[in-house]
Protein backbone atom coordinates (compact mmCIF):
# COMPACT_ATOMS: atom_id res chain seq x y z
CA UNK A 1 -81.73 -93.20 14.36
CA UNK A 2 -82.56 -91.77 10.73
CA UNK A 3 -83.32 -93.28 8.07
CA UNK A 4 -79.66 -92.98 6.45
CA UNK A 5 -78.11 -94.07 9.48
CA UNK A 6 -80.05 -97.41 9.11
CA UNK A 7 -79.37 -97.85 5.69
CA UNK A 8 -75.83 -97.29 6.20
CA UNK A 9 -76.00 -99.78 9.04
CA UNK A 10 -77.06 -102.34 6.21
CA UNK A 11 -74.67 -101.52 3.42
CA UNK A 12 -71.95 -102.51 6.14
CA UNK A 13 -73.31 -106.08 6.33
CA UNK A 14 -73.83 -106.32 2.39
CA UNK A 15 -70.87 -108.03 0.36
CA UNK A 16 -68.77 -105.40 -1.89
CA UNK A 17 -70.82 -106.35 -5.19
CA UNK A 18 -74.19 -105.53 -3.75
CA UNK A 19 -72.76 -102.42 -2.94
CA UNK A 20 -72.37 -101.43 -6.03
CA UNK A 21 -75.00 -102.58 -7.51
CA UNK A 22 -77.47 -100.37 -4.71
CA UNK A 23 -74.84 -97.22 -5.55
CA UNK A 24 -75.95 -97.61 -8.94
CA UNK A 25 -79.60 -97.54 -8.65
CA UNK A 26 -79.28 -94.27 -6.60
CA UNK A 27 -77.07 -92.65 -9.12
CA UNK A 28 -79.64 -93.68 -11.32
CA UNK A 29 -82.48 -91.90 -8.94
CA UNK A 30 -80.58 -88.72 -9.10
CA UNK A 31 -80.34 -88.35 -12.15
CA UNK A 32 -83.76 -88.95 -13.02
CA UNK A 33 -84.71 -86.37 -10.32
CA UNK A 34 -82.18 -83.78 -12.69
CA UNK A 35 -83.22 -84.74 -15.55
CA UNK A 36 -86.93 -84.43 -15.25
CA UNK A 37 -88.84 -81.12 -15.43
CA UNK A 38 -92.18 -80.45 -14.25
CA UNK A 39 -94.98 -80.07 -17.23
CA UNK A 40 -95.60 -76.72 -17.83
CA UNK A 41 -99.37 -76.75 -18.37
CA UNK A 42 -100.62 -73.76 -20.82
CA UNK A 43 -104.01 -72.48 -22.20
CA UNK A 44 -104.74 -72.72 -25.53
CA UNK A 45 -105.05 -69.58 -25.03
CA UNK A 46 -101.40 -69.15 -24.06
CA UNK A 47 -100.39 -71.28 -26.70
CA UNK A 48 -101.90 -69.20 -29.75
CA UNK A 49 -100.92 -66.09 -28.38
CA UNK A 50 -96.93 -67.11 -28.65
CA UNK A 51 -97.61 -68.06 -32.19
CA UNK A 52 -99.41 -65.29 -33.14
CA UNK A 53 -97.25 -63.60 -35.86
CA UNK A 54 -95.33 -66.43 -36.54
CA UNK A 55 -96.71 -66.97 -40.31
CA UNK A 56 -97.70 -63.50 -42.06
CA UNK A 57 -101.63 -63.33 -42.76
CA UNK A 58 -101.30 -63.27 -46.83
CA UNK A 59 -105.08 -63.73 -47.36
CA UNK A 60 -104.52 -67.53 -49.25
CA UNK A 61 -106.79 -70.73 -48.21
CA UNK A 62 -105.51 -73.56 -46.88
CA UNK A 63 -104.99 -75.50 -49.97
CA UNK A 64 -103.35 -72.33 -51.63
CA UNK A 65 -100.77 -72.68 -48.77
CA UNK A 66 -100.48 -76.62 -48.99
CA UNK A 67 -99.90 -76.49 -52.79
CA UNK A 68 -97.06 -73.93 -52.38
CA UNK A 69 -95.70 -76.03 -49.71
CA UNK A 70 -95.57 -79.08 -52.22
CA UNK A 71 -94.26 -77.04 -55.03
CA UNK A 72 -91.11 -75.72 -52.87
CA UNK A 73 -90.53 -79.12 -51.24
């Protein structure tokens, strides 16, 4: 007998609010099994090459950039 023959087995012996309450918690388990993604684990490598380009190279320092950044904002 499988597994979800045996659990079905029980359900049959559980009043009509239990039930529910077990249906529930599985919907609950499926859609945390949709929901969640695996990590995608990158290289730093990886990383700076898909941002590479993203901000022009204008020659400034890193203060030149942070006070334009505070003047426009």
């Amino acid at each position: 007998m499988s597994t979800l023959e045996k659990t079905i087995d029980m359900l049959h012996d559980l009043p009509e609010n239990q039930v529910e309450v077990i249906y529930s918690f599985v919907q609950f388990l499926r859609f945390q099994q949709k929901t969640e993604k695996p990590a995608v684990k990158e290289s730093l490598d990886d990383i700076f090459k898909n941002i590479v380009g993203v901000l022009p190279d204008t020659g400034k320092t890193l203060e030149e950039y942070r006070e334009e950044w505070i003047r426009e904002n």
